[in-house]
C-alpha atoms as a PDB file:
ATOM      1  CA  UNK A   1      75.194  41.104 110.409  1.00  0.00           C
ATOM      2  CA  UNK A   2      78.302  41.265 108.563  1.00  0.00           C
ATOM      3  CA  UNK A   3      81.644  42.464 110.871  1.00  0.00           C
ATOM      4  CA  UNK A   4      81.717  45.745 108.819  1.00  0.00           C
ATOM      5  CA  UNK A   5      78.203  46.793 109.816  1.00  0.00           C
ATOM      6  CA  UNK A   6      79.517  45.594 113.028  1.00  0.00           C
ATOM      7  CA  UNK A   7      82.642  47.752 113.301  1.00  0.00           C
ATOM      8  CA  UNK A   8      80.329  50.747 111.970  1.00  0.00           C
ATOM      9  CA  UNK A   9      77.792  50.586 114.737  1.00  0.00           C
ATOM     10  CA  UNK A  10      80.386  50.051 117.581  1.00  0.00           C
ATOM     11  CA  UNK A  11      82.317  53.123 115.987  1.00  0.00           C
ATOM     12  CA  UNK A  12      79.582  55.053 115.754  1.00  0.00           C
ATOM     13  CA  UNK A  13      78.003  54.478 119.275  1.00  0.00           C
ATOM     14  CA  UNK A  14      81.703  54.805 120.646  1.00  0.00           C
ATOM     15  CA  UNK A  15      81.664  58.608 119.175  1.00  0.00           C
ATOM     16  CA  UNK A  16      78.161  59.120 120.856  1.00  0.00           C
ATOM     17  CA  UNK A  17      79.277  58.478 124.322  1.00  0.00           C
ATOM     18  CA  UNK A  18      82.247  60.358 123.552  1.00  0.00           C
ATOM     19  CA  UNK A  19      80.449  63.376 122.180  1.00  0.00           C
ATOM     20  CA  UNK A  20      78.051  62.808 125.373  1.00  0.00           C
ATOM     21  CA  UNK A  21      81.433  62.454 127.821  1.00  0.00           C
ATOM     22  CA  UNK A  22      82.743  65.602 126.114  1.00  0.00           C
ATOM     23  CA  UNK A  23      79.338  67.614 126.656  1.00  0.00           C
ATOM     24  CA  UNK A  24      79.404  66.599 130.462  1.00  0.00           C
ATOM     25  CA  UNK A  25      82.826  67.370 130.891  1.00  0.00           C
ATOM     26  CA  UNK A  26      82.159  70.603 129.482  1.00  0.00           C
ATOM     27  CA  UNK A  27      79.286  71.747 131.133  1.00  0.00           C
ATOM     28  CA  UNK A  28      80.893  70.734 134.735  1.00  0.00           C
ATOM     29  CA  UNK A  29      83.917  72.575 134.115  1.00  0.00           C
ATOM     30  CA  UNK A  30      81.680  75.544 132.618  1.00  0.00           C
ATOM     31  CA  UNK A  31      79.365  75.866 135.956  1.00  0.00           C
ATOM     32  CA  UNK A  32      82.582  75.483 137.909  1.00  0.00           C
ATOM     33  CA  UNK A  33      84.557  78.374 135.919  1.00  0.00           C
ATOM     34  CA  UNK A  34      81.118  81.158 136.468  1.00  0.00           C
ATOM     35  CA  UNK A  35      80.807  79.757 140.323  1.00  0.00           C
ATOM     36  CA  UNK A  36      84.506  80.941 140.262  1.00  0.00           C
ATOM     37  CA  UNK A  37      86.909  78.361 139.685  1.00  0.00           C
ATOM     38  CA  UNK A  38      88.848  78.018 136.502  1.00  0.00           C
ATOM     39  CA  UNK A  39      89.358  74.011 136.223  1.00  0.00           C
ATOM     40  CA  UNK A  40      92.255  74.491 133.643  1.00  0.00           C
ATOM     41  CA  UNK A  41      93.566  76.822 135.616  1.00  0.00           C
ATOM     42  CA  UNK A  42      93.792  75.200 138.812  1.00  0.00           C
ATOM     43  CA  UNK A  43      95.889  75.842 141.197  1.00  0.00           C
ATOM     44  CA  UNK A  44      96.640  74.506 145.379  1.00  0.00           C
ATOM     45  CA  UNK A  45      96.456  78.083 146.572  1.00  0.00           C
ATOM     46  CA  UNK A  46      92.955  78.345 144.062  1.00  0.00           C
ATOM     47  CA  UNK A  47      91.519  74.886 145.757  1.00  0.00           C
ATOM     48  CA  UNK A  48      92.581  76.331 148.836  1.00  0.00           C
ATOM     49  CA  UNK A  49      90.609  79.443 148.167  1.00  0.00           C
ATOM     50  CA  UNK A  50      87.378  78.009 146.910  1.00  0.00           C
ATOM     51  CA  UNK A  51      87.230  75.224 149.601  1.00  0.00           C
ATOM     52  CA  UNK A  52      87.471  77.853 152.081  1.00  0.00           C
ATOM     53  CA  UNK A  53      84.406  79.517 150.744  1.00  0.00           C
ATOM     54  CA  UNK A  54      82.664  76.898 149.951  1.00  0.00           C
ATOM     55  CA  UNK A  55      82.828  76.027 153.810  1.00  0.00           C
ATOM     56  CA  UNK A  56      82.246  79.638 154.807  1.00  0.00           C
ATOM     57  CA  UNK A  57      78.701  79.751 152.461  1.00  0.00           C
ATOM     58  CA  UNK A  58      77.930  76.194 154.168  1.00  0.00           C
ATOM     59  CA  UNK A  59      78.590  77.923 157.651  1.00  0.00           C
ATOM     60  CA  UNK A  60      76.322  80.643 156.820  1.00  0.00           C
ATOM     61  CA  UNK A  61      73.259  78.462 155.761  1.00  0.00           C
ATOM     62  CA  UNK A  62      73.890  75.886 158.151  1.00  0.00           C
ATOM     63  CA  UNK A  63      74.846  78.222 162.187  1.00  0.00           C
ATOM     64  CA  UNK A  64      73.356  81.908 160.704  1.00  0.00           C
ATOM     65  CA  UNK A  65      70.433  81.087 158.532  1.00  0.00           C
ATOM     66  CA  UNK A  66      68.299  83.550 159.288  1.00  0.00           C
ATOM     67  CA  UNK A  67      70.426  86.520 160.315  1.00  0.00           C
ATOM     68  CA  UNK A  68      69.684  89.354 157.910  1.00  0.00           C
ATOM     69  CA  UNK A  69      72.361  91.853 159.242  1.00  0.00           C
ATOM     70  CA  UNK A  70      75.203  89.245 158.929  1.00  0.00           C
ATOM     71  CA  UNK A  71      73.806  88.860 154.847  1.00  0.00           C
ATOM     72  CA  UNK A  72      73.076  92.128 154.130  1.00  0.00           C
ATOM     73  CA  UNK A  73      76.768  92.981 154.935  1.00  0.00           C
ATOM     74  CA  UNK A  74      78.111  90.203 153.467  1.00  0.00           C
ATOM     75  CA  UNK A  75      76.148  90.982 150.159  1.00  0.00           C
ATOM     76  CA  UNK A  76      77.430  94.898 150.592  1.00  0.00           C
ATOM     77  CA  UNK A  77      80.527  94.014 150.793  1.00  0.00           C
ATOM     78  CA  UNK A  78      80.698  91.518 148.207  1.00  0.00           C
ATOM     79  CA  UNK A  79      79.102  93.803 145.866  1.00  0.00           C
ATOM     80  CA  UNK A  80      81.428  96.092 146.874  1.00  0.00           C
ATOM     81  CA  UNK A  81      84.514  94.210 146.406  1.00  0.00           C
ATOM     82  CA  UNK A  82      83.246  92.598 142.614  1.00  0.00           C
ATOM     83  CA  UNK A  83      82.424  96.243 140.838  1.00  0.00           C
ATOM     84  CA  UNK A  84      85.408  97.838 142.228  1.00  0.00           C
ATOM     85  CA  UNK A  85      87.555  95.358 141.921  1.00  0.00           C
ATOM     86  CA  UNK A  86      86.605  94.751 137.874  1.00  0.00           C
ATOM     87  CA  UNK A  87      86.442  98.804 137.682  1.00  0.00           C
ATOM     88  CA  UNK A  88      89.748  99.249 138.782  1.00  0.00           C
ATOM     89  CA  UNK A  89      91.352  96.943 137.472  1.00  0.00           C
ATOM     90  CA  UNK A  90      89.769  96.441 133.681  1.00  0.00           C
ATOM     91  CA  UNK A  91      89.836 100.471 133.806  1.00  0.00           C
ATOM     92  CA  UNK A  92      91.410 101.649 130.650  1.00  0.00           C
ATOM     93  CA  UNK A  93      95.105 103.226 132.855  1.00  0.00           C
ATOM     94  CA  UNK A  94      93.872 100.491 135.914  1.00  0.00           C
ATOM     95  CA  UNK A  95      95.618  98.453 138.293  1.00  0.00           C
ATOM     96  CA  UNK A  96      95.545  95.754 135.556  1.00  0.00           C
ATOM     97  CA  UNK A  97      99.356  97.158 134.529  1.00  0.00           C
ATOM     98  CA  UNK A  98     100.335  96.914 138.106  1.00  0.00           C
ATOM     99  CA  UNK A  99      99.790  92.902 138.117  1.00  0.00           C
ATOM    100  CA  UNK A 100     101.504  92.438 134.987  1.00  0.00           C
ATOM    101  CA  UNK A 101     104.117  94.448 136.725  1.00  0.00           C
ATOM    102  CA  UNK A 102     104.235  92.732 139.775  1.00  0.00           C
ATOM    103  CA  UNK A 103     104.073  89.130 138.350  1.00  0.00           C
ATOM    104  CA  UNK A 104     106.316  89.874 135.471  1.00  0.00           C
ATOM    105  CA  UNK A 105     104.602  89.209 132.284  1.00  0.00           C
ATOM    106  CA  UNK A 106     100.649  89.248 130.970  1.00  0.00           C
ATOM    107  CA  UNK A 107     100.056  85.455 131.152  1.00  0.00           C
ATOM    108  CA  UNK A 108     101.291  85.401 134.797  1.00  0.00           C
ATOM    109  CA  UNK A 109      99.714  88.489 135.587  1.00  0.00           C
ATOM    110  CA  UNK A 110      96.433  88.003 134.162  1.00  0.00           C
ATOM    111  CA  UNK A 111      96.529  84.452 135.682  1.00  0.00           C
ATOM    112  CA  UNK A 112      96.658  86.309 139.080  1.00  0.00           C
ATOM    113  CA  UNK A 113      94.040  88.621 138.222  1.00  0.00           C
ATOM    114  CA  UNK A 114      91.973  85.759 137.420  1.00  0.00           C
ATOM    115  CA  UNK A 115      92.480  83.724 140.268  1.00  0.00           C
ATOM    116  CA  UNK A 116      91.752  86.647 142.565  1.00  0.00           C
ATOM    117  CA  UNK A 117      88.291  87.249 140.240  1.00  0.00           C
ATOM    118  CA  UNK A 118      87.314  83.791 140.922  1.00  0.00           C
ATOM    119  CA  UNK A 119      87.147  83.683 144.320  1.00  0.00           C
ATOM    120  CA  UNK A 120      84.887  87.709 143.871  1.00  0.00           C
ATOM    121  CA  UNK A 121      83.080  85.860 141.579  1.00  0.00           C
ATOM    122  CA  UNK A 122      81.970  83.427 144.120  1.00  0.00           C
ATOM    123  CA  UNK A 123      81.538  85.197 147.102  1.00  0.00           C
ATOM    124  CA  UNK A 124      79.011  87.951 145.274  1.00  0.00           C
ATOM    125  CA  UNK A 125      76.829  85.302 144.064  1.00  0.00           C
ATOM    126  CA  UNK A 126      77.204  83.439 147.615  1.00  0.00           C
ATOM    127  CA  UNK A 127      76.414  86.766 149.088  1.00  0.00           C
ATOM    128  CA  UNK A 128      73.034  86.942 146.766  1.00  0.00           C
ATOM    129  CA  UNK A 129      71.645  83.538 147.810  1.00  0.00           C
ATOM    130  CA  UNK A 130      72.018  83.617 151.589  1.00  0.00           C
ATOM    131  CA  UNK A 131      70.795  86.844 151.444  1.00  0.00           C
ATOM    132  CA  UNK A 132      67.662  86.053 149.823  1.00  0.00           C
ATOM    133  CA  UNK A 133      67.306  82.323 152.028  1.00  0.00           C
ATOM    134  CA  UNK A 134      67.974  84.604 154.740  1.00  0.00           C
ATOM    135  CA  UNK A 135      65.250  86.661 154.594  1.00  0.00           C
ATOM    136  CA  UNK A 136      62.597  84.249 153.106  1.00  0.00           C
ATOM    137  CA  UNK A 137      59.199  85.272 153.067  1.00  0.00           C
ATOM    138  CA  UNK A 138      55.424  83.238 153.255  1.00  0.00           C
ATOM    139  CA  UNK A 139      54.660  83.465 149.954  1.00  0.00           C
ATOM    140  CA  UNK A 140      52.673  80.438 149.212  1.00  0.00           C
ATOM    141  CA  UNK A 141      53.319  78.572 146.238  1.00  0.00           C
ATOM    142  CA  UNK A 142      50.842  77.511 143.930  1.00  0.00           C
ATOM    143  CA  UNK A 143      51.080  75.460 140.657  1.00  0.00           C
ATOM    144  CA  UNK A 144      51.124  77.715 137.866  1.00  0.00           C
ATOM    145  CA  UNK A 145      53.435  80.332 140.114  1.00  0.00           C
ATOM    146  CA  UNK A 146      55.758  77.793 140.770  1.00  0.00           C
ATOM    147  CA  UNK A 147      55.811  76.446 137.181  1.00  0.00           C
ATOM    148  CA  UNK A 148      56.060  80.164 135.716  1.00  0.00           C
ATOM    149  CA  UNK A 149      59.048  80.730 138.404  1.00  0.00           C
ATOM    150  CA  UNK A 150      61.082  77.287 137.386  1.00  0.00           C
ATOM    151  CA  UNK A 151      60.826  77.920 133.683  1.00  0.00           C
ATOM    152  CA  UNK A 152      62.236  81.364 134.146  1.00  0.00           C
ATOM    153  CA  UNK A 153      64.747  80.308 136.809  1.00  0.00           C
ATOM    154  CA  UNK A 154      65.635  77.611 133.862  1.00  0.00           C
ATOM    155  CA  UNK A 155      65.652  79.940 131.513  1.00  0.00           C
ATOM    156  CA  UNK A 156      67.898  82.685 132.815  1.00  0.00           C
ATOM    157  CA  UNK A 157      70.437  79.860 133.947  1.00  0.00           C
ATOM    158  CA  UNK A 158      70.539  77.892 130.395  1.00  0.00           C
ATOM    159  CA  UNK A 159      71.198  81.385 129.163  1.00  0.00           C
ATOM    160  CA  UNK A 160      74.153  82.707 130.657  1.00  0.00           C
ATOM    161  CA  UNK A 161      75.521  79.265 130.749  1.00  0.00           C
ATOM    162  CA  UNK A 162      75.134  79.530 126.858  1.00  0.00           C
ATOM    163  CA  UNK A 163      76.180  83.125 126.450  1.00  0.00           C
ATOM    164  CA  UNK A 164      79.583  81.599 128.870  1.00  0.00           C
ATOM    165  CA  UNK A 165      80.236  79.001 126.310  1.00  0.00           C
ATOM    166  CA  UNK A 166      79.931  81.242 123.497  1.00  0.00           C
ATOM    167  CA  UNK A 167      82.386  83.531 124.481  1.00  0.00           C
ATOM    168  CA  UNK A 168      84.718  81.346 126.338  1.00  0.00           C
ATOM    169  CA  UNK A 169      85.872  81.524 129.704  1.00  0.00           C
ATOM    170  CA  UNK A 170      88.898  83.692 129.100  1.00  0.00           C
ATOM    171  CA  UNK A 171      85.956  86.583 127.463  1.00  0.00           C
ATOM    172  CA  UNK A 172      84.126  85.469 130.933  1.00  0.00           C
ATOM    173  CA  UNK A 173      86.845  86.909 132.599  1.00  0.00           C
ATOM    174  CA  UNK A 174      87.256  89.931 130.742  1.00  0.00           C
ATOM    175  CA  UNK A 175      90.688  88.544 129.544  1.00  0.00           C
ATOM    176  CA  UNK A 176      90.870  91.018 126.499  1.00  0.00           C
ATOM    177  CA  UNK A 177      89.870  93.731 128.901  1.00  0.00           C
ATOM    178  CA  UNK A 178      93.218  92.848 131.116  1.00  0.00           C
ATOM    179  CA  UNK A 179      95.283  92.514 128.422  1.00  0.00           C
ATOM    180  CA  UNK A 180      93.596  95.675 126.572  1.00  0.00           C
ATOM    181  CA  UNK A 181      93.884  93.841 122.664  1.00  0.00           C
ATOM    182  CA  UNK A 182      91.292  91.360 121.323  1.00  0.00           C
ATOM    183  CA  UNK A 183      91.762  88.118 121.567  1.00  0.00           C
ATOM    184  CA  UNK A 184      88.755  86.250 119.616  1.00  0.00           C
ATOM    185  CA  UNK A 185      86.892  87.434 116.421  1.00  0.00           C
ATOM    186  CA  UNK A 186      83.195  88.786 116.321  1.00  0.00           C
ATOM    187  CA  UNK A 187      80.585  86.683 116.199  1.00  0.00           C
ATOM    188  CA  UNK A 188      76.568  87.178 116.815  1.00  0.00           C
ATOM    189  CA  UNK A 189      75.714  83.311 117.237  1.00  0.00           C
ATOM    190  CA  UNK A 190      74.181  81.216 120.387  1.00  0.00           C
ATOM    191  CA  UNK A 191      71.983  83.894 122.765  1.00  0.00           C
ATOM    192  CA  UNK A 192      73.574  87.041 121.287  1.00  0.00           C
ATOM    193  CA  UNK A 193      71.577  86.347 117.909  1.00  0.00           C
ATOM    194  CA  UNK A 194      68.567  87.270 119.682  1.00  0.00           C
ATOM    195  CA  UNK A 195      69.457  89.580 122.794  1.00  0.00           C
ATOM    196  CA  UNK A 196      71.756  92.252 122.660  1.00  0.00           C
ATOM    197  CA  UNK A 197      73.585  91.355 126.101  1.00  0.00           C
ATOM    198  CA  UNK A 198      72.035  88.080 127.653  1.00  0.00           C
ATOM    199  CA  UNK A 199      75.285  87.819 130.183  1.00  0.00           C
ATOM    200  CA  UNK A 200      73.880  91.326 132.118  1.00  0.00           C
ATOM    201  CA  UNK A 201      70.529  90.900 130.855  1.00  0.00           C
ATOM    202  CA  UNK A 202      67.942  88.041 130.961  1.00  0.00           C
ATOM    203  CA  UNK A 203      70.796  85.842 132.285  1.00  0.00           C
ATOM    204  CA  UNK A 204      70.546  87.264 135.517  1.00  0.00           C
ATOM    205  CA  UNK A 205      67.081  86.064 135.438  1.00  0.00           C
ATOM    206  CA  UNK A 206      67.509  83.019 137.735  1.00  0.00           C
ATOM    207  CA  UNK A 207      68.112  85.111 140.480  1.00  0.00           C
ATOM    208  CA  UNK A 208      64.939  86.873 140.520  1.00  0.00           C
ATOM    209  CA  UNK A 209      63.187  83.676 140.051  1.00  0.00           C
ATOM    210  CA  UNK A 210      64.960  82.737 143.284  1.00  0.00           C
ATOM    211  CA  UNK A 211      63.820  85.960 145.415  1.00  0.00           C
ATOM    212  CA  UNK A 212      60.345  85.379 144.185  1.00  0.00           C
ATOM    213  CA  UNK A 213      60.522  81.936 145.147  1.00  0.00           C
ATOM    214  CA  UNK A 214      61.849  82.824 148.104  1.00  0.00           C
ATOM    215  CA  UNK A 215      59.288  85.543 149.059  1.00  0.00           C
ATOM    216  CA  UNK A 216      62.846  87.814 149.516  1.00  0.00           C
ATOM    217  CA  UNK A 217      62.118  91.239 149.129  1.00  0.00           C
ATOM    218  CA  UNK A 218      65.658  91.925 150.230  1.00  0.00           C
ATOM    219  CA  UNK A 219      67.121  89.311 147.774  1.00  0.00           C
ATOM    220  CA  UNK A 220      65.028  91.361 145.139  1.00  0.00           C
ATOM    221  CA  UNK A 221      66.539  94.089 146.112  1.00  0.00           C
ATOM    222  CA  UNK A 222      69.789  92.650 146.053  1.00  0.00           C
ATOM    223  CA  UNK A 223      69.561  90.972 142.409  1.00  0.00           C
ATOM    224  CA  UNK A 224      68.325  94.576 141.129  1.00  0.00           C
ATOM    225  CA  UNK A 225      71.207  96.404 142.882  1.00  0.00           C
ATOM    226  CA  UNK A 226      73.776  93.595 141.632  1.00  0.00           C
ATOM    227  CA  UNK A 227      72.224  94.097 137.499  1.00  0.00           C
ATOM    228  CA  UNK A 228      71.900  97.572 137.750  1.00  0.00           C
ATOM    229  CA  UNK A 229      76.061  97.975 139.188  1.00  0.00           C
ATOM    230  CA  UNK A 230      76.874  95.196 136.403  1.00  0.00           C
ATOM    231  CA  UNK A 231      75.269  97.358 133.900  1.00  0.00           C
ATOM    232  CA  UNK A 232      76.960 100.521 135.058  1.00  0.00           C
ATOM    233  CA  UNK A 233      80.132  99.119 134.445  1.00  0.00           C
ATOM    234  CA  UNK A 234      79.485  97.918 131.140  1.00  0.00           C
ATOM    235  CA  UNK A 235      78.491 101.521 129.985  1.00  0.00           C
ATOM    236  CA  UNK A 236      80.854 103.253 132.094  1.00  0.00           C
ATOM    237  CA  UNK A 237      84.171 101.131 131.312  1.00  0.00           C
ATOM    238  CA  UNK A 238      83.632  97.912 129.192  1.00  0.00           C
ATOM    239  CA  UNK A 239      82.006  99.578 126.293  1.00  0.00           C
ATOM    240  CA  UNK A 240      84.826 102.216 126.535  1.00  0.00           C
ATOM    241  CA  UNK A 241      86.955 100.000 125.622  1.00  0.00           C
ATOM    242  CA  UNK A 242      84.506  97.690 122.982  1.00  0.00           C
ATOM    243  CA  UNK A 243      84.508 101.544 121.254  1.00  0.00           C
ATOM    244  CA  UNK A 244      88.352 102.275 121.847  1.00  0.00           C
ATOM    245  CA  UNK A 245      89.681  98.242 120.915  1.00  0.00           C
ATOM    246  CA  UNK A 246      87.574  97.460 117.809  1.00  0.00           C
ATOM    247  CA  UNK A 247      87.590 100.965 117.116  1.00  0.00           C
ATOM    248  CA  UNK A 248      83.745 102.018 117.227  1.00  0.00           C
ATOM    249  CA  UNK A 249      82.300  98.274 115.870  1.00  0.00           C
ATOM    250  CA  UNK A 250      79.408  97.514 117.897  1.00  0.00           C
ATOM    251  CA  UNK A 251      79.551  93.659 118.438  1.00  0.00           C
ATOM    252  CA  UNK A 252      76.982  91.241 119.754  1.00  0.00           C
ATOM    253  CA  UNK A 253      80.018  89.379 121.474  1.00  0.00           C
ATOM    254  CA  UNK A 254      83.581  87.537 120.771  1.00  0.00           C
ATOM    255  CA  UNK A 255      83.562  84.143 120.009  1.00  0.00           C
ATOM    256  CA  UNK A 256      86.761  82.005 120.984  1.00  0.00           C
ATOM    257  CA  UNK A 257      86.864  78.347 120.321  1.00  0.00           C
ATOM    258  CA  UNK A 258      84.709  76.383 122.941  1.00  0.00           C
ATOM    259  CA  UNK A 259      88.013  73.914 123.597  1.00  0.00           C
ATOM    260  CA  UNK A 260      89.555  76.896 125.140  1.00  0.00           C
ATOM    261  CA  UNK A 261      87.589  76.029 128.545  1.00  0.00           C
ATOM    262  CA  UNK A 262      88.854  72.398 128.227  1.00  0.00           C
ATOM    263  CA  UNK A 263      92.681  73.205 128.118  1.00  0.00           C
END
């Protein structure tokens, strides 16, 4: 084999593990940014934050696995917390002026906004899984159940961890919302050429694959609850402002470039 064939095939399996690096890289810092914590982003106080959850959710599961009360106000007031704290802030005259205020300018404002979002972010979907291993059930697992329930588990997941990367993490976070302006252009690729909103929709499937599997009829509950509030304030305020911002265009979704969750 002559050195230039040589040089070609080293070249070419160098970009392979790179593109396969770059893919990993991606999809950790994805996962970690819709758990609630916004690698580029990063910040003491934030690792402070999340590390304290983190060790509160391992507390629960670990000293108070089976007390129902404890989750079902934990998940209430989680739930809580996430819709009104996105409602009142993302609101079209909300509290998303008074951190731009208070921090000075929108990057540092939103920033703060976001940072405070994270840690919501991760203590509502916390809240959803002890409260459904909390309150477990004997439902026996067979074969074809269990199948059925992991390919719909696998499915909901791959799907909102699609419909993230589509829109970027900033869109994630309702960054246009805060800053009330667009900041990508429209698009209707990835999920969003075949579902009209797979975020609120069959991307929350996982979680009902995880009741079932479960046996939680309170986790049920709880995932229904959680889709049905999510939903509410998509009608109620987000689409207000889809209607009011891109003035009455009906978009499948925003696409920003996918390097924006690497920066």
């Amino acid at each position: 084999m002559s050195n230039n064939k040589k040089q070609i095939y080293q070249a070419a399996y160098k970009n392979i593990f790179a593109n396969i690096f770059r893919e990993i890289r991606l999809f950790i810092t994805l996962l970690a940014a819709i758990s609630g914590f916004v690698v580029k982003h990063a910040t003491i106080p934030r690792i402070i934050a999340i590390l304290f959850s983190l060790a509160f959710s391992m507390y629960l599961v670990n000293y108070q696995p089976h007390n129902y009360r404890l989750a079902i106000g934990y998940f209430l007031l989680s739930e809580a917390l996430y819709i009104g704290f996105i409602t009142l802030v993302l609101s079209e005259n909300g509290l998303r002026n008074w951190f731009i205020k208070r921090w000075g300018d929108e990057q540092k404002g939103y920033l703060a906004y976001e940072a405070a979002l994270g840690i919501i972010f991760f203590h509502n979907g916390a809240s959803i899984g002890y409260i459904i291993s909390s309150t477990a059930g004997n439902i026996p697992h067979y074969g074809v159940l269990s199948a059925i329930l992991a390919v719909v588990f696998i499915f909901g997941f791959t799907v909102k961890l699609w419909s993230a990367r589509v829109v970027s993490i900033d869109i994630y976070y309702w960054k246009d919302m805060f800053l009330g302006k667009k900041i990508c252009g429209f698009v209707e690729t990835g999920p969003y050429k075949y579902f009209k909103n797979p975020m609120y929709g069959v991307g929350q499937l996982q979680a009902y694959a995880l009741a079932l599997w479960y046996g939680s009829a309170l986790g049920l509950i709880a995932v229904t609850l959680n889709q049905i509030l999510v939903f509410a304030f998509y009608y109620l305020v987000e689409n207000k402002f889809i209607e009011r911002v891109y003035k009455n265009k009906t978009p499948q979704t925003l696409e920003c470039l996918v390097v924006d969750s690497e920066q």
